[in-house]
Protein backbone atom coordinates (compact mmCIF):
# COMPACT_ATOMS: atom_id res chain seq x y z
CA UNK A 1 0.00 0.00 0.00
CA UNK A 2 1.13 3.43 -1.19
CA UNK A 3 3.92 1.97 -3.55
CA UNK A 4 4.57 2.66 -6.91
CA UNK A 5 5.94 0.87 -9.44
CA UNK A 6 8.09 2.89 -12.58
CA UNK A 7 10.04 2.40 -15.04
CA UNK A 8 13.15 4.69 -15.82
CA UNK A 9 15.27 5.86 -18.37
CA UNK A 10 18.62 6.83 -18.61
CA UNK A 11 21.55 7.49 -20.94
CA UNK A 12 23.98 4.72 -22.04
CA UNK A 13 27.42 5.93 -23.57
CA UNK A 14 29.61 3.68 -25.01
CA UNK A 15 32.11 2.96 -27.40
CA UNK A 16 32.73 6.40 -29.46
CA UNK A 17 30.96 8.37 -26.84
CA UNK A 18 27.65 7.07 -28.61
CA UNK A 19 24.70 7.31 -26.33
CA UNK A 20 21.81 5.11 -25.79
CA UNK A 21 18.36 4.75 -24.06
CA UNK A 22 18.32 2.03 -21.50
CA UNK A 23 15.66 1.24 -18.47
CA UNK A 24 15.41 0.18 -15.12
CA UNK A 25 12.13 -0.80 -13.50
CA UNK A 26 11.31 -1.36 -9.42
CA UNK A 27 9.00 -0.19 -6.80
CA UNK A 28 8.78 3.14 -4.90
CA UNK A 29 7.78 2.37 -1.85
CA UNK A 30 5.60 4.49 0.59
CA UNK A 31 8.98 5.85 2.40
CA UNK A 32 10.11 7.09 -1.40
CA UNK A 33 12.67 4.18 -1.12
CA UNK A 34 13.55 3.03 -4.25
CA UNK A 35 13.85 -0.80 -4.78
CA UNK A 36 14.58 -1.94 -8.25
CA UNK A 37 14.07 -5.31 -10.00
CA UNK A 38 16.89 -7.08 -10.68
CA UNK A 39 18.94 -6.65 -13.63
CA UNK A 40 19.85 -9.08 -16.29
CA UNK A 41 23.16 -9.68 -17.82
CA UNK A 42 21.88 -9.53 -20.94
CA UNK A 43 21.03 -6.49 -23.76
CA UNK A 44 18.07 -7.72 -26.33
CA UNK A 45 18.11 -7.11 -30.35
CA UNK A 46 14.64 -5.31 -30.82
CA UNK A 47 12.57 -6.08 -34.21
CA UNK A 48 13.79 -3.22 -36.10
CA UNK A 49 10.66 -1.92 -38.42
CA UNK A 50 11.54 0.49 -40.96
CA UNK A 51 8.77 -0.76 -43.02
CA UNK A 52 6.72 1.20 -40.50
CA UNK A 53 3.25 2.40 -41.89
CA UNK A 54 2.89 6.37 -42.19
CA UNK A 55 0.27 8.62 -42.32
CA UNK A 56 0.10 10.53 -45.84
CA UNK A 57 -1.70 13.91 -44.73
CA UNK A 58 1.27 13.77 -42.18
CA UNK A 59 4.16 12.93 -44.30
CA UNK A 60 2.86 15.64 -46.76
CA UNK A 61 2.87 18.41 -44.43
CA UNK A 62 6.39 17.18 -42.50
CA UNK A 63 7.63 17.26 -46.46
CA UNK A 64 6.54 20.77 -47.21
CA UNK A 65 7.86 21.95 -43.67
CA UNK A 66 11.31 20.35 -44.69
CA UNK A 67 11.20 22.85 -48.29
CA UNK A 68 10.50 19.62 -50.82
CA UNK A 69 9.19 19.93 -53.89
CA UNK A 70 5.12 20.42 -53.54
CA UNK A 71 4.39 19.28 -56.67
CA UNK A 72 7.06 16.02 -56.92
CA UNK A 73 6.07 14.97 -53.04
CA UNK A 74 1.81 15.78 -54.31
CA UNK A 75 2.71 13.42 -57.30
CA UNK A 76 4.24 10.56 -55.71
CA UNK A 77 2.13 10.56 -52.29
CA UNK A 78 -1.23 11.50 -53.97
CA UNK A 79 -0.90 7.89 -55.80
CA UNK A 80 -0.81 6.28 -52.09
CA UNK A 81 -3.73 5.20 -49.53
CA UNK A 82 -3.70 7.51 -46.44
CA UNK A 83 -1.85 4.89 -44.43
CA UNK A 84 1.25 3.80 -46.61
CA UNK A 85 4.51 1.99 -45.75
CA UNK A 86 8.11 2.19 -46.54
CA UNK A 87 8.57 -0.15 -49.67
CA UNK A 88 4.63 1.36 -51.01
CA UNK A 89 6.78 4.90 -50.74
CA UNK A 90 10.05 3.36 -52.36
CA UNK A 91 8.34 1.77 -55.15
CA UNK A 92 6.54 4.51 -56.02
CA UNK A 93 9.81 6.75 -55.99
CA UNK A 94 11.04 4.28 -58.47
CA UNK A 95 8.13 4.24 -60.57
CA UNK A 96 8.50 8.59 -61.13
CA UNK A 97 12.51 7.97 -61.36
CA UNK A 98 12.06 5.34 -64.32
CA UNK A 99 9.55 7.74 -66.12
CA UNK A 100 10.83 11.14 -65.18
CA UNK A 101 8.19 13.78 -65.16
CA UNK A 102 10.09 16.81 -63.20
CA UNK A 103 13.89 18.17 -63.22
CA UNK A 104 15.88 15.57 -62.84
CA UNK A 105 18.02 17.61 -60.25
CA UNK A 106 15.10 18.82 -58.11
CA UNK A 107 13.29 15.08 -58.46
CA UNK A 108 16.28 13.59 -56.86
CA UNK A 109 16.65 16.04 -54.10
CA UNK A 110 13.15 15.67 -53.67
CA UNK A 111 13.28 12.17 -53.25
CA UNK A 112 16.59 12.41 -50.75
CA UNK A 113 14.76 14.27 -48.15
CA UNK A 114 11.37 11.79 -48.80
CA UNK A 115 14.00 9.09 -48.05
CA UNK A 116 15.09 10.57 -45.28
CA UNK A 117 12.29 11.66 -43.59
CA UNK A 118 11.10 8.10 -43.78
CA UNK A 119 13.85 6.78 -42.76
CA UNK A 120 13.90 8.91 -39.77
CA UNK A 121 10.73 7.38 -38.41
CA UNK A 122 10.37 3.52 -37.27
CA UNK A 123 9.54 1.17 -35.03
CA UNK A 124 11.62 -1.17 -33.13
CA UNK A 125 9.65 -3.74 -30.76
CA UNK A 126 11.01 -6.33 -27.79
CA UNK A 127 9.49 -9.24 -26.73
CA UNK A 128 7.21 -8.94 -23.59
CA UNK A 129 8.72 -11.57 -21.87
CA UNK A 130 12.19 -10.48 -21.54
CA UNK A 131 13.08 -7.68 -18.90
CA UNK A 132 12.65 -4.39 -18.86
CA UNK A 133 16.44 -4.14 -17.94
CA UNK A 134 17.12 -5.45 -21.40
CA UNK A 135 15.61 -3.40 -23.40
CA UNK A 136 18.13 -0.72 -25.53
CA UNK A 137 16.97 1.59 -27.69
CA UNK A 138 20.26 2.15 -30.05
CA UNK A 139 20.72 4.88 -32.46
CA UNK A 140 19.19 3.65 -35.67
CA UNK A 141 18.84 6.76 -38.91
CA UNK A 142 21.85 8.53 -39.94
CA UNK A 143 20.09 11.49 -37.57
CA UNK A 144 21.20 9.63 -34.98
CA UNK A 145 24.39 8.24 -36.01
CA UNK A 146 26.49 9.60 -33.07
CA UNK A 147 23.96 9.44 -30.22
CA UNK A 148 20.43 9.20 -28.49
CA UNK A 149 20.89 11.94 -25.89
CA UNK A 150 18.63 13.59 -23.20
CA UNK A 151 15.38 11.36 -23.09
CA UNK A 152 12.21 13.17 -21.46
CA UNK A 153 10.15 10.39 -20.83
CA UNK A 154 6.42 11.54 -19.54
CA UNK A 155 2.82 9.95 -19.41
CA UNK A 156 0.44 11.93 -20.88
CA UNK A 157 -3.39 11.42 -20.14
CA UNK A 158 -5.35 12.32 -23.67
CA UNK A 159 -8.70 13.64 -21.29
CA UNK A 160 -10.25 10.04 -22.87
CA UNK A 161 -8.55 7.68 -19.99
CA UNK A 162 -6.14 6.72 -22.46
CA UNK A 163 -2.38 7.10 -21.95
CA UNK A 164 0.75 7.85 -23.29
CA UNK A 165 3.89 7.65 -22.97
CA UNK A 166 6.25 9.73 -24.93
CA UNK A 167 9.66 10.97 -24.79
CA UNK A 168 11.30 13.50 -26.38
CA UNK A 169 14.96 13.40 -27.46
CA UNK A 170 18.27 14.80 -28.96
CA UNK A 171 19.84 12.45 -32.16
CA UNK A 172 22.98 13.50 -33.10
CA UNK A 173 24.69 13.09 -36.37
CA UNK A 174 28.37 13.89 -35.28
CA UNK A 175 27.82 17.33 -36.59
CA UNK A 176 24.24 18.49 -36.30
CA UNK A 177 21.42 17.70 -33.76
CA UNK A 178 17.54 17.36 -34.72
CA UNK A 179 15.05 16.90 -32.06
CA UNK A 180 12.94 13.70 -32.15
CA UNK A 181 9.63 11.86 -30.03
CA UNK A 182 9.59 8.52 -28.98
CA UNK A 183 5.57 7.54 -28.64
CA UNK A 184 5.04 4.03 -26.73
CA UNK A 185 1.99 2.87 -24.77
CA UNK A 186 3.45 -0.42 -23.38
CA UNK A 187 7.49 0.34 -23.29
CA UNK A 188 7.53 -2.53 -25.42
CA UNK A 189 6.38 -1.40 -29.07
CA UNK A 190 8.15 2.18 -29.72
CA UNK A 191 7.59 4.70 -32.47
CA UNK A 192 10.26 6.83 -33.07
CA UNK A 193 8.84 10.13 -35.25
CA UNK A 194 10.25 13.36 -36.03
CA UNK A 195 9.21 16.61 -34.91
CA UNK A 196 8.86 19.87 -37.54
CA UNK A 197 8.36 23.40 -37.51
CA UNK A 198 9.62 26.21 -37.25
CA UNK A 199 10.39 26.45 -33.74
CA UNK A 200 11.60 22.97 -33.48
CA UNK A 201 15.00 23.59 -32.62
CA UNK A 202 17.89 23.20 -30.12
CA UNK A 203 17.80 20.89 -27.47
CA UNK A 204 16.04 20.45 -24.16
CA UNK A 205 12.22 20.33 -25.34
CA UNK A 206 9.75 18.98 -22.75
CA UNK A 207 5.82 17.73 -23.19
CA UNK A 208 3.18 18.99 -20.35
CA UNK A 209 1.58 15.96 -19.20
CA UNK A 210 -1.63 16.90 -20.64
CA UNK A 211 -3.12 19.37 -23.12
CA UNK A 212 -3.52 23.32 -21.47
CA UNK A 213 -6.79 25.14 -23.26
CA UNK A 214 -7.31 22.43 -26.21
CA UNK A 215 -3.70 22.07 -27.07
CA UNK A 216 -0.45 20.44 -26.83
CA UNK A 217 2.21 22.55 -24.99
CA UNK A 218 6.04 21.99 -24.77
CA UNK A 219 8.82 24.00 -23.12
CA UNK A 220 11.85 24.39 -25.19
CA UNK A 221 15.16 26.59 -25.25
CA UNK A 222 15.01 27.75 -29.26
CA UNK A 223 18.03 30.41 -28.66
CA UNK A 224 20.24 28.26 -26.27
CA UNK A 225 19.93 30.48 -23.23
CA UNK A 226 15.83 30.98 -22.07
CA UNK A 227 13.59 28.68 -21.31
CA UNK A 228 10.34 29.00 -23.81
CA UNK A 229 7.16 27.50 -23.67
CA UNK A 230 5.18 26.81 -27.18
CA UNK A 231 2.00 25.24 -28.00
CA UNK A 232 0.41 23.23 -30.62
CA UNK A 233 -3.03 21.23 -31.90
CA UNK A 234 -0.82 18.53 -33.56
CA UNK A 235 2.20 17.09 -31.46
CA UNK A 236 4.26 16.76 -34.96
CA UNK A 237 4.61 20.29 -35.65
CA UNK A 238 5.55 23.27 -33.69
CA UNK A 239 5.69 26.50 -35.06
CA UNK A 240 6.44 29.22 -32.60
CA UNK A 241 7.75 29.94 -29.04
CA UNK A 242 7.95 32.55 -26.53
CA UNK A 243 10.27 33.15 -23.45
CA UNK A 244 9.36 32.91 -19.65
CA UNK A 245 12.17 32.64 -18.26
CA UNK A 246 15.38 34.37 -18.18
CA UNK A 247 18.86 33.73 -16.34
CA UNK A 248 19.21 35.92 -13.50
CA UNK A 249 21.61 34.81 -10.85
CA UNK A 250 25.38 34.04 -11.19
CA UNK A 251 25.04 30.20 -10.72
CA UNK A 252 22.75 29.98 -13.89
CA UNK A 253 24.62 33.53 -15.91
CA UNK A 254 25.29 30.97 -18.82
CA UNK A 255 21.84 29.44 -20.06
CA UNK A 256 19.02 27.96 -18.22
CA UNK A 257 17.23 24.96 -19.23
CA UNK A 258 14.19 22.40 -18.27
CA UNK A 259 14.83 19.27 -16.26
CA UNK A 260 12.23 17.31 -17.65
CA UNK A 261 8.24 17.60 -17.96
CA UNK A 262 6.10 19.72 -16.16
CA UNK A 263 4.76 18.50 -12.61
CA UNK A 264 1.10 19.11 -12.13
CA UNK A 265 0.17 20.03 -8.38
CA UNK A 266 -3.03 22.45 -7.22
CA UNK A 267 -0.87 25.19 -6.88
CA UNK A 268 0.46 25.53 -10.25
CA UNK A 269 3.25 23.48 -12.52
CA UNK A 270 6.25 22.54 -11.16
CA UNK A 271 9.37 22.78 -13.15
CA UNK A 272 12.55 21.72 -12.53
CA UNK A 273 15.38 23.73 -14.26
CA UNK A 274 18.91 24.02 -14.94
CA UNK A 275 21.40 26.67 -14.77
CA UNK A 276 24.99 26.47 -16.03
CA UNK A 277 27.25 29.27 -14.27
CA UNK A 278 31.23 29.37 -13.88
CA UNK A 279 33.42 26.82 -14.49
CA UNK A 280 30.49 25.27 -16.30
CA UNK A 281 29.08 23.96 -13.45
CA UNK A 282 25.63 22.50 -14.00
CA UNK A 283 22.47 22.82 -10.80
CA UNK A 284 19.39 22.02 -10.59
CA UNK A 285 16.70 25.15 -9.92
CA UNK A 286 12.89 25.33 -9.80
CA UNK A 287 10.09 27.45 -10.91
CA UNK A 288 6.12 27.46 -10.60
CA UNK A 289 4.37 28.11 -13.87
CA UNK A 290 0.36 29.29 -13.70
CA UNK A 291 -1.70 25.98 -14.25
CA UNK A 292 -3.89 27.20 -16.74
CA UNK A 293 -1.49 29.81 -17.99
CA UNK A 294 1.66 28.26 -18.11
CA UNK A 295 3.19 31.27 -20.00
CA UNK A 296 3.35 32.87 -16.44
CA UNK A 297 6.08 32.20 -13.88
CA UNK A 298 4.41 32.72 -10.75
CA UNK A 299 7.14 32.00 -8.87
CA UNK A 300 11.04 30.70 -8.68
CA UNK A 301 13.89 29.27 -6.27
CA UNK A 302 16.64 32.14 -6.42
CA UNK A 303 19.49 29.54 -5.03
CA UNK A 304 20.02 25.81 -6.58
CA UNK A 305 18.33 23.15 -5.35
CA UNK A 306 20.92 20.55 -6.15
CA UNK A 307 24.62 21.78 -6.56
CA UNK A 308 27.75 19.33 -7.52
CA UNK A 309 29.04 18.10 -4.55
CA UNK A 310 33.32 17.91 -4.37
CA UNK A 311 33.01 13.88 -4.55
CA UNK A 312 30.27 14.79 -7.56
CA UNK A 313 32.55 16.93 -9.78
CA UNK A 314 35.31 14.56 -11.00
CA UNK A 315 33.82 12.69 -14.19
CA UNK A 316 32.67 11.93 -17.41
CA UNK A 317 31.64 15.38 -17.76
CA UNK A 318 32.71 17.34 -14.49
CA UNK A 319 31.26 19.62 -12.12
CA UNK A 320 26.86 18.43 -13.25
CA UNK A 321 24.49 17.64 -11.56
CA UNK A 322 21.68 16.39 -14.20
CA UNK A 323 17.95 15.50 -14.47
CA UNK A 324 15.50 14.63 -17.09
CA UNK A 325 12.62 14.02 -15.46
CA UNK A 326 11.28 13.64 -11.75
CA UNK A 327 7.42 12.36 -10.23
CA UNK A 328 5.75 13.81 -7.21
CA UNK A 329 4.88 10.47 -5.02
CA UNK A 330 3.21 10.57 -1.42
CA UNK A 331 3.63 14.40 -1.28
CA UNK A 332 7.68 14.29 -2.16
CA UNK A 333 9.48 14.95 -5.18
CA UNK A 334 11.59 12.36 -6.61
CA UNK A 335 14.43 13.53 -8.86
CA UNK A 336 16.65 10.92 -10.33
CA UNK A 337 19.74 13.21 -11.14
CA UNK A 338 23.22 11.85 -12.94
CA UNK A 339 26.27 13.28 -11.27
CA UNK A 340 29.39 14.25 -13.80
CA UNK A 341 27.79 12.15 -16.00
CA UNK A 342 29.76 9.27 -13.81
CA UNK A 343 27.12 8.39 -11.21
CA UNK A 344 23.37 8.28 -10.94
CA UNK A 345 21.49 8.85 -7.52
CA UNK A 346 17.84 9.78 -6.39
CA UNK A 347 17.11 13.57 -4.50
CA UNK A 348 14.03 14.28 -2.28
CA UNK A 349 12.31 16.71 -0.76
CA UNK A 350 8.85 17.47 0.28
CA UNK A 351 6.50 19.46 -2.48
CA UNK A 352 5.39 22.17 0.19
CA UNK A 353 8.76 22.83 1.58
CA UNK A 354 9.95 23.47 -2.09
CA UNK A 355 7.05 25.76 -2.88
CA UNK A 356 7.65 27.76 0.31
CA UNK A 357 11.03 28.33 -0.45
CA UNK A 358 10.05 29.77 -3.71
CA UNK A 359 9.64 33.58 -4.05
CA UNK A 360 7.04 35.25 -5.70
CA UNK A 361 7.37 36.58 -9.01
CA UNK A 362 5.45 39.86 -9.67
């Protein structure tokens, strides 16, 4: 009684500093003591789907976000059923190659980015009978080629009863980074999809929990310093952002950031931030955004709430203290938080005591 089982993410890095999603599962008891299932010695080869099945009206709009050709992407798709897959797509890209009907030059750059955009969303499944422990999630589309970094896994309630689980993340190429969503209902069967838009950019983008006023909402850091908030009526595409929150003490002068999804409590939405100041040195802050309004910062924590500790700095990446998500469970907040990239650990502390120590923003 009072326990809660979860199931957590983190970042793998391995050979090549190439990053990975792996899980842990366990019980959270009623004290907020973690216990967790034991782990196997063994990593599982997912079903790797790239034959996925798309939706066209989707695909269309993701293409003329991306700058494709309207009329070579409206030739080839317009010959497909609403719900196509990879080889339907392929062939047809054949078919139009064999008998030309555009620019050559502009056909084949068309069909590049169709490629790519495919390729860029699949499916990879695990069996249900293995453990959750097994389960990796490896970099897959050339997107992705150096790295899966900075999963924000959340469970998002669609008003119908019906949940969700999605995630979203950084894939990096080795040169550029494009954020992506991870959708799963079961942690067994994932889609991985892209996001578009114009304001889809940067790292560090978080989903609320549930949709604010009819729509989707998101916070985000578009200019690498602020945290923004956007919103939109399709989770695929995001269009536009706006700040609403600055730095403005020394221990977060560089950039701020989110630490993961929104917490929903009756006194507004918890948010735990970063803040990188001198020496690069990474803590974790807090703010309260309005619940209905979450383009207001009602109030913020003016010191850290988690700073590197001297045994904390020495690492992978030194001097951070990390998080990508947290839960509120039996009136406590629960933030799993990586330390110098080296470590991982579990903070507490009580949800009122937190909000009391925030001050009030005007």
């Amino acid at each position: 009684k009072g326990s809660l089982r979860f199931i957590m993410s983190l970042r793998a890095t391995g050979e090549g500093h190439i990053s990975s999603i792996v899980f842990r599962s366990g019980v959270l008891d009623r004290y907020n003591k973690l216990l967790f299932d034991p782990i196997s010695d063994y990593v599982e080869t997912p079903d790797l789907q790239l034959d996925a099945v798309y939706k066209r009206t989707v695909f269309q709009r993701k293409l003329n976000e991306m700058g494709a050709g309207k009329e070579i992407t409206a030739y080839v798709l317009n010959r497909m059923p609403e719900d196509f897959t990879y080889n339907e797509l392929i062939e047809k890209i054949g078919i139009l190659r064999a008998t030309p009907q555009f620019h050559e030059t502009i056909q084949e750059r068309t069909f590049e980015i169709m490629r790519w955009l495919a390729d860029s969303n699949y499916e990879v499944n695990f069996h249900p009978d293995h453990r959750v422990s097994e389960r990796v999630i490896f970099p897959v589309s050339k997107n992705e080629s150096r790295g899966i970094e900075d999963a924000r896994f959340v469970q998002f309630f669609d008003g119908r009863q019906d949940v969700t689980y999605y995630a979203t993340y950084t894939a990096y190429n080795g040169i550029t980074i494009l954020p992506q969503l991870i959708e799963t209902k079961d942690f067994i069967k994932f889609n991985i999809l892209t996001l578009n838009g114009k304001a889809v950019q940067n790292k560090g983008m978080a989903l609320f929990p549930r949709k604010i006023g009819g729509r989707y909402a998101m916070l985000s850091r578009q200019d690498g310093e602020n945290n923004h908030i956007m919103f939109s009526d399709n989770i695929h595409f995001w269009q536009k952002s706006e700040i609403i929150q600055q730095p403005e003490y020394p221990w977060e002068f560089i950039q701020i950031g989110n630490c993961g999804s929104p917490l929903e409590t009756d006194k507004g939405w918890i948010v735990l931030t970063h803040g990188v100041g001198p020496m690069r040195q990474y803590c974790i802050g807090a703010m309260l955004l309005d619940l209905e309004n979450p383009t207001k910062m009602i109030a913020r924590l003016d010191e850290p709430l988690l700073v590197p500790h001297k045994k904390e700095r020495e690492g992978y990446v030194p001097n951070v203290v990390y998080s990508c998500g947290a839960l509120i469970h039996n009136n406590e907040l629960v933030i799993p938080c990586a330390m110098s990239d080296i470590n991982s650990g579990i903070a507490t502390v009580e949800v009122n005591e937190l909000l009391n120590c925030m001050r009030k923003v005007a």
